[in-house]
C-alpha atoms as a PDB file:
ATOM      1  CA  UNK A   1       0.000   0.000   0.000  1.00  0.00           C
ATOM      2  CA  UNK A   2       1.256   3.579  -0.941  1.00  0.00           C
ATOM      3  CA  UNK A   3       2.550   5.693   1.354  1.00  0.00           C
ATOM      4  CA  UNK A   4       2.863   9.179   2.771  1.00  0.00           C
ATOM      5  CA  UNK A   5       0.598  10.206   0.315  1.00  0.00           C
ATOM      6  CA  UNK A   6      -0.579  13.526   0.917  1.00  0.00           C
ATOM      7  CA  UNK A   7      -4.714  14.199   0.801  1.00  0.00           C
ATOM      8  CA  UNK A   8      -6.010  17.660  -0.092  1.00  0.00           C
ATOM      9  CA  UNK A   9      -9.789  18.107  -0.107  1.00  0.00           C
ATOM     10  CA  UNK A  10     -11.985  19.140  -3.425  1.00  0.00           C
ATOM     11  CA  UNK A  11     -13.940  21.784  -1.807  1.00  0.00           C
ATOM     12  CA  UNK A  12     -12.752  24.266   0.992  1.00  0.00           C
ATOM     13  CA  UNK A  13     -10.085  22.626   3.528  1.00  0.00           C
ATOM     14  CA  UNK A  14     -11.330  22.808   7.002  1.00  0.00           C
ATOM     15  CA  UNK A  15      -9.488  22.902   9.392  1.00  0.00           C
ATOM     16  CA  UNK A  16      -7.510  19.305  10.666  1.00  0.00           C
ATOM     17  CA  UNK A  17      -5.641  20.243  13.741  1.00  0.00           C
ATOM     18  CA  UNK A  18      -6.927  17.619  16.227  1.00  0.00           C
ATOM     19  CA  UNK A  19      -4.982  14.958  13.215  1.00  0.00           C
ATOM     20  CA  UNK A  20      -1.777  16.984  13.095  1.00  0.00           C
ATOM     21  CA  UNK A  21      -0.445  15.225  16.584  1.00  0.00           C
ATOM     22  CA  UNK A  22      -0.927  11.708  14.839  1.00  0.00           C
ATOM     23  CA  UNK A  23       1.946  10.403  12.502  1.00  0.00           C
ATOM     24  CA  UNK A  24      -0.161   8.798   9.688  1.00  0.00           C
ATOM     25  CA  UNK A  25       1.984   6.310   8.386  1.00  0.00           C
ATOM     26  CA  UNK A  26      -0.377   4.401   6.017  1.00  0.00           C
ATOM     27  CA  UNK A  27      -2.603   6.402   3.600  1.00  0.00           C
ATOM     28  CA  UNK A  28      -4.946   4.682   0.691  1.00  0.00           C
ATOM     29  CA  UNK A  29      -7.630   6.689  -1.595  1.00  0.00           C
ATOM     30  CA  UNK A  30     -10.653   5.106  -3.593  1.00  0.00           C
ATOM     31  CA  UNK A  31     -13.246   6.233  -6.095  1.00  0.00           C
ATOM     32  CA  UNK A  32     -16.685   5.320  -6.861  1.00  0.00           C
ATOM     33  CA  UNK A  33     -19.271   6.777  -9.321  1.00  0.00           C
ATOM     34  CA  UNK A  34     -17.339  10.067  -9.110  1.00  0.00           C
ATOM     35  CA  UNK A  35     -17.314  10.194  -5.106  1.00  0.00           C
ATOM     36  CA  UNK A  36     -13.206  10.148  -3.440  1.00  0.00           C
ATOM     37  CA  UNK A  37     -12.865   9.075  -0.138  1.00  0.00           C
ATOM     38  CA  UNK A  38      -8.961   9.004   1.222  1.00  0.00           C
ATOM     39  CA  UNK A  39      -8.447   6.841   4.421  1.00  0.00           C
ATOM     40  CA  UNK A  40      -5.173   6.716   6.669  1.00  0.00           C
ATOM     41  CA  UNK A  41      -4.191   5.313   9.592  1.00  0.00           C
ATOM     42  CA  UNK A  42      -1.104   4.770  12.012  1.00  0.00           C
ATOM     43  CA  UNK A  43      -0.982   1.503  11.582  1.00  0.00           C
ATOM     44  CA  UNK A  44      -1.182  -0.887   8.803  1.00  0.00           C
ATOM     45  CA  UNK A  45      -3.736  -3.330  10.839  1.00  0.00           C
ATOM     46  CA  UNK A  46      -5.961  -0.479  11.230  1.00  0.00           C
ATOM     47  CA  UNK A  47      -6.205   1.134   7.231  1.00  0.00           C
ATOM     48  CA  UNK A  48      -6.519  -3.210   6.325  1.00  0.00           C
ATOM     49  CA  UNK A  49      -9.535  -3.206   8.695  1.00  0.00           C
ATOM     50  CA  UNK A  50     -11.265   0.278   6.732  1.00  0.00           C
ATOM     51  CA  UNK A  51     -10.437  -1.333   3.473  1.00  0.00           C
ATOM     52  CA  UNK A  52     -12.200  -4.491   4.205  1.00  0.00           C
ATOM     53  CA  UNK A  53     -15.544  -2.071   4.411  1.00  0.00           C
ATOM     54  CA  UNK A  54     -14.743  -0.612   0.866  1.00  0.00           C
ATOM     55  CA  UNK A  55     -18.480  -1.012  -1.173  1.00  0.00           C
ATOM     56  CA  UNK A  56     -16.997  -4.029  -3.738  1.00  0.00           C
ATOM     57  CA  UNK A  57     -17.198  -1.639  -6.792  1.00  0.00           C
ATOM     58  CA  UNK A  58     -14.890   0.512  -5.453  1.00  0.00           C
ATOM     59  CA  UNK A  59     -11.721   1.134  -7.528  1.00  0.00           C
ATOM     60  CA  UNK A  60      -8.051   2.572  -6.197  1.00  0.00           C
ATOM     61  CA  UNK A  61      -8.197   6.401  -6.932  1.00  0.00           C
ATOM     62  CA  UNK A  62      -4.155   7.901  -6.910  1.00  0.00           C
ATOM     63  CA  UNK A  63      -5.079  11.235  -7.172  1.00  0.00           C
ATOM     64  CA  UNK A  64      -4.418  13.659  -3.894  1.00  0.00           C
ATOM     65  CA  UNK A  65      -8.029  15.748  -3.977  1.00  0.00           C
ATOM     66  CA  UNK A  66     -10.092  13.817  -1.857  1.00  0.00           C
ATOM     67  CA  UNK A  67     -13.933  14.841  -1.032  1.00  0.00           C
ATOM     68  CA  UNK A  68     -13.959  13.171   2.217  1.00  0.00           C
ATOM     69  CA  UNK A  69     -10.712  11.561   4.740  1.00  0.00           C
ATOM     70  CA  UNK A  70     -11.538   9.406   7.695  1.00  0.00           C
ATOM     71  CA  UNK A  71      -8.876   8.707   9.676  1.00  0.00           C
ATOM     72  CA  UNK A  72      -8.522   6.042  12.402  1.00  0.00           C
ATOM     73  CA  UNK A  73      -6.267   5.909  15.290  1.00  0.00           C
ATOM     74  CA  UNK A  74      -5.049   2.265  16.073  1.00  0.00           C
ATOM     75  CA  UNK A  75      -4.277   2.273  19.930  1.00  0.00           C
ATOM     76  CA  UNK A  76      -1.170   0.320  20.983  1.00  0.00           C
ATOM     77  CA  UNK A  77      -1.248  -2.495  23.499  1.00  0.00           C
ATOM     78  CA  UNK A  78      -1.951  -1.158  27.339  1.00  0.00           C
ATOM     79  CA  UNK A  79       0.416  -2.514  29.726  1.00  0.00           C
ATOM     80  CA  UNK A  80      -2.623  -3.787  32.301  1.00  0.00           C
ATOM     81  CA  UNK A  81      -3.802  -5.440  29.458  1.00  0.00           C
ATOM     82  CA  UNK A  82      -7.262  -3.990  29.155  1.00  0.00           C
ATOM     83  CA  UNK A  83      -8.199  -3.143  25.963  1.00  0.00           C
ATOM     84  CA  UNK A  84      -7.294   0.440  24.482  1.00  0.00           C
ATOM     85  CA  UNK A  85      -9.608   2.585  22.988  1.00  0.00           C
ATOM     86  CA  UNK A  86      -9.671   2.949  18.736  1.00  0.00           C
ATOM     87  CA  UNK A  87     -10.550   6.358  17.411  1.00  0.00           C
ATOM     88  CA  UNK A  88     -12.218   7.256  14.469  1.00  0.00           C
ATOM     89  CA  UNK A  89     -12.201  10.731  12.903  1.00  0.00           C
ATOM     90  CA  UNK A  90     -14.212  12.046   9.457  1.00  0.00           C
ATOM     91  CA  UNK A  91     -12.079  14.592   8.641  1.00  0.00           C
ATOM     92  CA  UNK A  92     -11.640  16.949  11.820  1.00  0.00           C
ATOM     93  CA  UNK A  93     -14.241  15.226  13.529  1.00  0.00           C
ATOM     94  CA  UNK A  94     -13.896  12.722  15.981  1.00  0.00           C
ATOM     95  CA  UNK A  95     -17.032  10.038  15.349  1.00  0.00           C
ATOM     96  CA  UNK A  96     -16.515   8.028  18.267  1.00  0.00           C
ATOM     97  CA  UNK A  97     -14.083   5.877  20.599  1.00  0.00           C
ATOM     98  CA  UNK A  98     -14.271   2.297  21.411  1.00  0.00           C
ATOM     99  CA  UNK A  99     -12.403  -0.632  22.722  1.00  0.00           C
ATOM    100  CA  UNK A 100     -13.972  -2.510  19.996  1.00  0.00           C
ATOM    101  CA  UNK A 101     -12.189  -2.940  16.710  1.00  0.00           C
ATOM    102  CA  UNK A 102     -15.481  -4.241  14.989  1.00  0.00           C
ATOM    103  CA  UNK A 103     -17.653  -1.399  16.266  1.00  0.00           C
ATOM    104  CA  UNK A 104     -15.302   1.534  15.305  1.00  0.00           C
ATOM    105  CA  UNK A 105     -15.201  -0.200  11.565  1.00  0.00           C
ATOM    106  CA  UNK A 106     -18.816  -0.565  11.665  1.00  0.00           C
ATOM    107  CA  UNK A 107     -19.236   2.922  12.271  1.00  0.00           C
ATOM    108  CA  UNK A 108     -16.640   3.765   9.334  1.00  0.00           C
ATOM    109  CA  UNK A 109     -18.882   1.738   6.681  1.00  0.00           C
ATOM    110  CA  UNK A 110     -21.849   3.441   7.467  1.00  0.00           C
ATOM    111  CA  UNK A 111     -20.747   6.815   7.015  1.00  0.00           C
ATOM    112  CA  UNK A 112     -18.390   6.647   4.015  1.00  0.00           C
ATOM    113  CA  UNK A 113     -21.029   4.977   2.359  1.00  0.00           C
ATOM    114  CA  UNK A 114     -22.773   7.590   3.354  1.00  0.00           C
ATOM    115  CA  UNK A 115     -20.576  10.054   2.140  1.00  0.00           C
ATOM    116  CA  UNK A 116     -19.964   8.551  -1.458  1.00  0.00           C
ATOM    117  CA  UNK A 117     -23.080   8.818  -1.163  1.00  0.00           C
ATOM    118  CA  UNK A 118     -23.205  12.579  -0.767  1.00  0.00           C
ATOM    119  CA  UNK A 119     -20.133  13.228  -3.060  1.00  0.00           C
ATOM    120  CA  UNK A 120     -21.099  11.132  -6.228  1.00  0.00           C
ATOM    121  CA  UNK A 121     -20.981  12.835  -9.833  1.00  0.00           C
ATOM    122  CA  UNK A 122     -23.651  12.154 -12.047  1.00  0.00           C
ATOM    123  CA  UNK A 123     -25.203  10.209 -10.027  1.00  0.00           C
ATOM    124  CA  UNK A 124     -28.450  10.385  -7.647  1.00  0.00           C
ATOM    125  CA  UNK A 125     -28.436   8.728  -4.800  1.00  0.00           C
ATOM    126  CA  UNK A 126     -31.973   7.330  -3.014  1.00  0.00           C
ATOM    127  CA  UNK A 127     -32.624   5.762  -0.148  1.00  0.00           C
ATOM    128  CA  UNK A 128     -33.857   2.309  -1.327  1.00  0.00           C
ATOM    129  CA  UNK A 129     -33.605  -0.945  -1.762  1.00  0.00           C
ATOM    130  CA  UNK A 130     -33.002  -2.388  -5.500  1.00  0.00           C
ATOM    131  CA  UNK A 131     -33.027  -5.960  -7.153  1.00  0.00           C
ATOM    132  CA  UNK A 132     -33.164  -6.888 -10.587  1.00  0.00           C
ATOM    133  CA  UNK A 133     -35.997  -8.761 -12.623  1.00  0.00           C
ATOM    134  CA  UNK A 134     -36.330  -9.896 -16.046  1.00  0.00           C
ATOM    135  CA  UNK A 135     -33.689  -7.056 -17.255  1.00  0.00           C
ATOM    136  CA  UNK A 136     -35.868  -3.864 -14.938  1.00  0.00           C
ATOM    137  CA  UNK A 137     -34.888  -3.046 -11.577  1.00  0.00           C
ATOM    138  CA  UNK A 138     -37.429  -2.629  -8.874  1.00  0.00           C
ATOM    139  CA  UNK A 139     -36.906  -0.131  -6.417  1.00  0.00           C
ATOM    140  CA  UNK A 140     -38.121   0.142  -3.124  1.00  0.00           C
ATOM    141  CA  UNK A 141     -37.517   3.307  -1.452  1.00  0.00           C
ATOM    142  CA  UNK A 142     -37.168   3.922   2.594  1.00  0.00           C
ATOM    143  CA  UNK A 143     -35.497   4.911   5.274  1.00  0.00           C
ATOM    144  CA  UNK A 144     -34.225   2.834   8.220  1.00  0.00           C
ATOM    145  CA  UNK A 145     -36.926   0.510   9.608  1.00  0.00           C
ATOM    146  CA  UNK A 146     -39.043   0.653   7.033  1.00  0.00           C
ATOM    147  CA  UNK A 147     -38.840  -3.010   5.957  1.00  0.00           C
ATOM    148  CA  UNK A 148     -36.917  -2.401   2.214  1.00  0.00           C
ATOM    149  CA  UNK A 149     -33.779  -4.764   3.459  1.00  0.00           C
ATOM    150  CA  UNK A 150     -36.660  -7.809   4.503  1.00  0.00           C
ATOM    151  CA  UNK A 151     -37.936  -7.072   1.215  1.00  0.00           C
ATOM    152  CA  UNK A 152     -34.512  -7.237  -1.071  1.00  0.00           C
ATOM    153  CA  UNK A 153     -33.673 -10.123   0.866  1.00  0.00           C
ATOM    154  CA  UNK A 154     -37.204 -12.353  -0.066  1.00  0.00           C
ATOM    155  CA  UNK A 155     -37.166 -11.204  -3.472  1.00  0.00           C
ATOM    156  CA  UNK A 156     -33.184 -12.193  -4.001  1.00  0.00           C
ATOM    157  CA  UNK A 157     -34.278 -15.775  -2.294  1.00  0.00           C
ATOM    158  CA  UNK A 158     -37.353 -15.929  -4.819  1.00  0.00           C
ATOM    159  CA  UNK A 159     -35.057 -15.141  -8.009  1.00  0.00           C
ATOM    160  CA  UNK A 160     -33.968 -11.116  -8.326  1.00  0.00           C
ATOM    161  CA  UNK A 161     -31.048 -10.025  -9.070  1.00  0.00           C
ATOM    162  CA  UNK A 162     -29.561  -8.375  -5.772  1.00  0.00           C
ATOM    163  CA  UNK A 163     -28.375  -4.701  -6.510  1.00  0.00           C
ATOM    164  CA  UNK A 164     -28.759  -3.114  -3.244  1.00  0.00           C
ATOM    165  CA  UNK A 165     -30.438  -3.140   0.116  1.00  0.00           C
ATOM    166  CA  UNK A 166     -29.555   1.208   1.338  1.00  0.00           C
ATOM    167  CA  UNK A 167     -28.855   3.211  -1.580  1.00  0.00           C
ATOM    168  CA  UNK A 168     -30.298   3.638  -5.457  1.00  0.00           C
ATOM    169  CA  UNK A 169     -27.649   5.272  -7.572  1.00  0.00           C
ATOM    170  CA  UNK A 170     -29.465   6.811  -9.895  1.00  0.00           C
ATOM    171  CA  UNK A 171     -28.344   8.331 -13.542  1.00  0.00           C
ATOM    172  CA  UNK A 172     -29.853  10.946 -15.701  1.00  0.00           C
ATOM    173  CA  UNK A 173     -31.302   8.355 -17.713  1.00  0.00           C
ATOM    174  CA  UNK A 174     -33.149   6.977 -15.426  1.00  0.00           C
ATOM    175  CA  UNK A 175     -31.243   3.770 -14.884  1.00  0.00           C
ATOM    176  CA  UNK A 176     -30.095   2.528 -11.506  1.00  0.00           C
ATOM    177  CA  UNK A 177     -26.754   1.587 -10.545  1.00  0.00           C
ATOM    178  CA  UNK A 178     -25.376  -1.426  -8.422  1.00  0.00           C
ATOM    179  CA  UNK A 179     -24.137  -0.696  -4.791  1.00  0.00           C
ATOM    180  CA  UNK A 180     -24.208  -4.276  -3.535  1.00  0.00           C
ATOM    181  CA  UNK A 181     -23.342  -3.929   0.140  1.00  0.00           C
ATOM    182  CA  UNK A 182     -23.572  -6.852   2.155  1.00  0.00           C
ATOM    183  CA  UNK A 183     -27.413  -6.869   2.707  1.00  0.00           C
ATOM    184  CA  UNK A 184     -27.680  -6.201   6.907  1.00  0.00           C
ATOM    185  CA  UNK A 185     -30.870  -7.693   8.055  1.00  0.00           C
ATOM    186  CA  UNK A 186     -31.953  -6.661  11.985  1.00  0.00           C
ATOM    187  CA  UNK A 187     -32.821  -8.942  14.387  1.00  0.00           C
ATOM    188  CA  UNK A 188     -34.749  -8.428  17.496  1.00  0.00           C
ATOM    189  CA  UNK A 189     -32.813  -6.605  19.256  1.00  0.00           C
ATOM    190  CA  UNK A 190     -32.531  -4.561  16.317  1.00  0.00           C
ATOM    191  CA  UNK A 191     -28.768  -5.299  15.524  1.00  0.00           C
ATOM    192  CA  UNK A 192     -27.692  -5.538  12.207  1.00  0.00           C
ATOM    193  CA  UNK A 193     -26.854  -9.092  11.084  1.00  0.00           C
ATOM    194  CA  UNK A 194     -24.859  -9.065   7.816  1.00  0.00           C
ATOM    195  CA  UNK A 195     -25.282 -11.494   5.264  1.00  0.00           C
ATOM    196  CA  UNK A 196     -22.538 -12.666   3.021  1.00  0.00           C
ATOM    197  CA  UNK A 197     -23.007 -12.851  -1.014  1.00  0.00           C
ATOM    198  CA  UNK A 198     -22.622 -16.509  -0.441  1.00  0.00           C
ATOM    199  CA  UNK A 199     -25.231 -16.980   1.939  1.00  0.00           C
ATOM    200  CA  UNK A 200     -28.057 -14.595   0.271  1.00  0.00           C
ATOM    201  CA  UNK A 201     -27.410 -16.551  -2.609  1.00  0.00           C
ATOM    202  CA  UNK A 202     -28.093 -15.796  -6.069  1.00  0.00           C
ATOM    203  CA  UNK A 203     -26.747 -13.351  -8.658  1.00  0.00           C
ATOM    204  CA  UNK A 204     -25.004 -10.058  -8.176  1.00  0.00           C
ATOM    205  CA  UNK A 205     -26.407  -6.952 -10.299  1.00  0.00           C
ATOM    206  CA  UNK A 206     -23.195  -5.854 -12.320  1.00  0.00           C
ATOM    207  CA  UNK A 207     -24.999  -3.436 -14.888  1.00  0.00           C
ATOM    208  CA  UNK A 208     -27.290  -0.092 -15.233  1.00  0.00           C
ATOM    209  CA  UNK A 209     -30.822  -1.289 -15.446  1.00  0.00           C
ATOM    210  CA  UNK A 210     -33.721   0.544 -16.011  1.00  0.00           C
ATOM    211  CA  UNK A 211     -36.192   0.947 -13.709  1.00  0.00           C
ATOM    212  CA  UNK A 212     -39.489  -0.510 -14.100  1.00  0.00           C
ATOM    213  CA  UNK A 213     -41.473  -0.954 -10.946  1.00  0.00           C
ATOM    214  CA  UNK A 214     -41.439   1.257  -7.849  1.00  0.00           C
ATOM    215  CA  UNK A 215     -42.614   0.344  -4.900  1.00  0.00           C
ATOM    216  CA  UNK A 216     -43.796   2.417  -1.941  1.00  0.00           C
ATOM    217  CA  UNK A 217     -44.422  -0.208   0.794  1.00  0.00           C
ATOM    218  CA  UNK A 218     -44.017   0.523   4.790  1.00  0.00           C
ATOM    219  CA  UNK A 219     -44.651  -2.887   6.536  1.00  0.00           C
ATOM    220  CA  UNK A 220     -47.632  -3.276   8.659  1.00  0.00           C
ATOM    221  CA  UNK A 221     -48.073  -6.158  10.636  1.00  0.00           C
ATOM    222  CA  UNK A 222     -50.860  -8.307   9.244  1.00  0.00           C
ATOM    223  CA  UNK A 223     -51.336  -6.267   6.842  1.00  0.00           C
ATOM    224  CA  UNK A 224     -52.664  -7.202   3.094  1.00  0.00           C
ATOM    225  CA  UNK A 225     -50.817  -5.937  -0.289  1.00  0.00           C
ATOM    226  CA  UNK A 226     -53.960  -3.579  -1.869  1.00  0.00           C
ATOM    227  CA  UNK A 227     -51.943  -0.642  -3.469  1.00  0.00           C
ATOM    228  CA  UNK A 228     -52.876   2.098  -5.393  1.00  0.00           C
ATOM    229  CA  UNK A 229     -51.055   3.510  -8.496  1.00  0.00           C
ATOM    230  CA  UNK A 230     -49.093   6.662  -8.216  1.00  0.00           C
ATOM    231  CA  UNK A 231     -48.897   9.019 -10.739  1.00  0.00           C
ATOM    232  CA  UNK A 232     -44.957   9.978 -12.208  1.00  0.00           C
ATOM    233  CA  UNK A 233     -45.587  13.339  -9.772  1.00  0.00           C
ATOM    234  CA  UNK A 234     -46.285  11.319  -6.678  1.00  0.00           C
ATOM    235  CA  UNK A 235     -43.531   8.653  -7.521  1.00  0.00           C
ATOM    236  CA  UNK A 236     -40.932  11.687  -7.908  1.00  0.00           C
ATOM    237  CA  UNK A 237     -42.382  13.370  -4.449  1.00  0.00           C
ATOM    238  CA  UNK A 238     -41.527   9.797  -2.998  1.00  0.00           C
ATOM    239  CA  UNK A 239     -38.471   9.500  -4.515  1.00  0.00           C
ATOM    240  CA  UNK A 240     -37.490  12.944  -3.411  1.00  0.00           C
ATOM    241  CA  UNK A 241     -38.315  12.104  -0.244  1.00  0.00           C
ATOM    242  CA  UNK A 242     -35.793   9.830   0.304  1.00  0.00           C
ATOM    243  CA  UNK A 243     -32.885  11.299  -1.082  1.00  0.00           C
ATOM    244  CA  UNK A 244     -29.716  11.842   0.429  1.00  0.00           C
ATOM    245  CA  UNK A 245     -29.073  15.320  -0.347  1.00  0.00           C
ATOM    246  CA  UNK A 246     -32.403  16.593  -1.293  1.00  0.00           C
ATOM    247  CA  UNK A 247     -31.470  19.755  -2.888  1.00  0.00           C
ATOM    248  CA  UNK A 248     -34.716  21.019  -4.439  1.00  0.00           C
ATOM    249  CA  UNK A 249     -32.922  23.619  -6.570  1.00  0.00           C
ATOM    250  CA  UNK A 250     -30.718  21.037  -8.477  1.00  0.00           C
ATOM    251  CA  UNK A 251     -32.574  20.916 -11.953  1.00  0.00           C
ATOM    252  CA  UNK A 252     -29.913  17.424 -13.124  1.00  0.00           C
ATOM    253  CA  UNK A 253     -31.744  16.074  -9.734  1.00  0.00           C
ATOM    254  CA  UNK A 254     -34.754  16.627 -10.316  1.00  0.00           C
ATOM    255  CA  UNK A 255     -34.713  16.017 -13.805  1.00  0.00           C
ATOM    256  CA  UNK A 256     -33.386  12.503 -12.610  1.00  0.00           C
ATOM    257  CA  UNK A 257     -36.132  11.504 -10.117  1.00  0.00           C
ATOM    258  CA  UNK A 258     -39.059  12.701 -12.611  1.00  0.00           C
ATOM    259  CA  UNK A 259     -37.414  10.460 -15.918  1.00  0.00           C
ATOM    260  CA  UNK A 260     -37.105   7.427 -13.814  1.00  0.00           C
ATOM    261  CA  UNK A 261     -40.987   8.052 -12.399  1.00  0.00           C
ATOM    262  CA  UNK A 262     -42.029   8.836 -15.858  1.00  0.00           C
ATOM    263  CA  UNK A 263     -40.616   5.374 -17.380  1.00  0.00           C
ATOM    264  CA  UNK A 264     -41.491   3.203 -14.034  1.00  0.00           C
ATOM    265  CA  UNK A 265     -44.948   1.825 -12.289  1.00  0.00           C
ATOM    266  CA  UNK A 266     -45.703   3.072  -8.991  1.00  0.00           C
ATOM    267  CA  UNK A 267     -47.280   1.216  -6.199  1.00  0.00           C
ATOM    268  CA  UNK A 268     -48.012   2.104  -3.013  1.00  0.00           C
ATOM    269  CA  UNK A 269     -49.561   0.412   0.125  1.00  0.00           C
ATOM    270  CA  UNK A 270     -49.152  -1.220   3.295  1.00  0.00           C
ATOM    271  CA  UNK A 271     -47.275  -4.554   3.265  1.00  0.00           C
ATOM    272  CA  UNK A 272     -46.756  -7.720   5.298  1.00  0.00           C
ATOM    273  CA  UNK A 273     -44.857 -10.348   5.767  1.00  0.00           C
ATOM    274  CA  UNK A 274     -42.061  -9.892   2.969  1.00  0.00           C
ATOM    275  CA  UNK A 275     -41.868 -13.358   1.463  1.00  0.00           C
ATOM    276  CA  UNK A 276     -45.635 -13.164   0.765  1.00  0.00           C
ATOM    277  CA  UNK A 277     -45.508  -9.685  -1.030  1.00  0.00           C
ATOM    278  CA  UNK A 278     -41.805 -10.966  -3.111  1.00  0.00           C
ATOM    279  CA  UNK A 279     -43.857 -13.984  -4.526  1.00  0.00           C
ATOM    280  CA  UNK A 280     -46.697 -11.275  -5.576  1.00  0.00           C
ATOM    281  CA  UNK A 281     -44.588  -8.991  -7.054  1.00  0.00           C
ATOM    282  CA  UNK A 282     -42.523 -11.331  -9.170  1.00  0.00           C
ATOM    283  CA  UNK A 283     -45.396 -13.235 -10.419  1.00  0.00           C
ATOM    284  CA  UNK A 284     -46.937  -9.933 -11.546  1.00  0.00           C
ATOM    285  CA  UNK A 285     -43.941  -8.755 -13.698  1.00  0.00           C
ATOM    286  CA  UNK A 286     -43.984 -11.998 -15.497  1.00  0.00           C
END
């Protein structure tokens, strides 16, 4: 792995003095659909550990300018023998402290996906989940706890193509994107339980697909699939909704949410149990 390479940020440099006491021996930069996040640490256990969260698209970027840098601290072995606490920072900011390896990195893949998220070019990003069917994706927006990770996961097990279980990347065209994550399923204690490619099984979305079907589904307990059709306006409004940086003044944006509602179905409804409403939905886009 390279290193001292130096990062400089893409838009205005703020300010990094709570870094400049660390010696940041090991530094590595990637890019993904325009978005470049630069990682470092003091150690070359700890940058191994970030890049294990990289999204699997991502691609090595060896350029300096750098739209986001997280940094993590690696604490060294205390003499008592209790464990030392990790620290992770997103550029000046400290995110947190823990004894806990797994937790700090955990905390790291949620917010740079976050921020590629945020710093993608050309791109739209959308809360949602996204499989693939019968060359159309179907995209089901939502934010956290609204079911759309159940959902991916039934209609992956019934025969869809898995794209992605968090974010729609969205282009101008109208076509989404993979961002195939490890799909994280909660359990009852509402802890995320990630599932490995080769446990969800089938195939892995690798190309742009139009969109064909949204769906607008919040899960209900005992509830029964009767939705109603939205109209391209409503479907935008929902997809609008859920974006990541809704920036209502941003004409590529909105141009962007209103092709892909023009060219897709909309449903919308209560759902509930998720393998019931997969079969459903499948068997209607026959």
């Amino acid at each position: 792995m390279q290193k001292r390479q130096t990062f400089l940020f893409s838009r205005p440099e703020p300010a990094l003095e709570n870094l400049a006491r660390i010696e940041w021996q090991e530094r590595l930069a990637f890019s993904l659909y325009g978005a470049r996040i630069g990682v470092q640490s003091n150690a070359v256990a700890g940058l191994n550990a970030l890049v294990e969260m990289f999204p699997p698209q991502w691609r090595r970027y060896h350029g300096a300018r750098v739209d986001y840098i997280y940094s993590l601290y690696l604490a060294p072995p205390t003499r008592s023998g209790r464990k030392p606490f990790h620290t992770l920072y997103e550029n000046d900011k400290q995110l947190m402290r823990s004894r806990e390896l797994a937790h700090v990195t955990s905390r790291f893949e949620s917010e740079m996906q976050l921020a590629v998220a945020q710093a993608a070019r050309g791109k739209v990003f959308v809360h949602a989940g996204v499989v693939g069917w019968r060359g159309r994706a179907i995209l089901i927006p939502g934010r956290t706890f609204t079911g759309k990770s159940t959902l991916v996961y039934e209609l992956v097990r019934a025969g869809a193509v898995y794209y992605s279980d968090e974010y729609a990347a969205l282009d101008v065209q109208g076509r989404v994107h993979p961002f195939a994550r490890p799909l994280a399923l909660r359990d009852e204690t509402l802890a995320n339980r990630k599932i490995s490619f080769d446990e969800l099984g089938g195939a892995i979305g690798k190309k742009a697909l139009p969109v064909g079907t949204i769906v607008v589904a919040k899960y209900r307990k005992g509830a029964r699939w009767r939705p109603r059709e939205l109209t391209p306006g409503l479907g935008a409004l929902a997809l609008l909704a859920n974006c990541v940086t809704a920036r209502s003044g941003d004409p590529a944006m909105l141009e962007t949410l209103s092709r892909t509602a023009r060219r897709a179905t909309i449903w919308k409804g209560a759902r509930g149990e998720a393998r019931a409403l997969a079969a459903q939905l499948l068997a209607g886009l026959q």
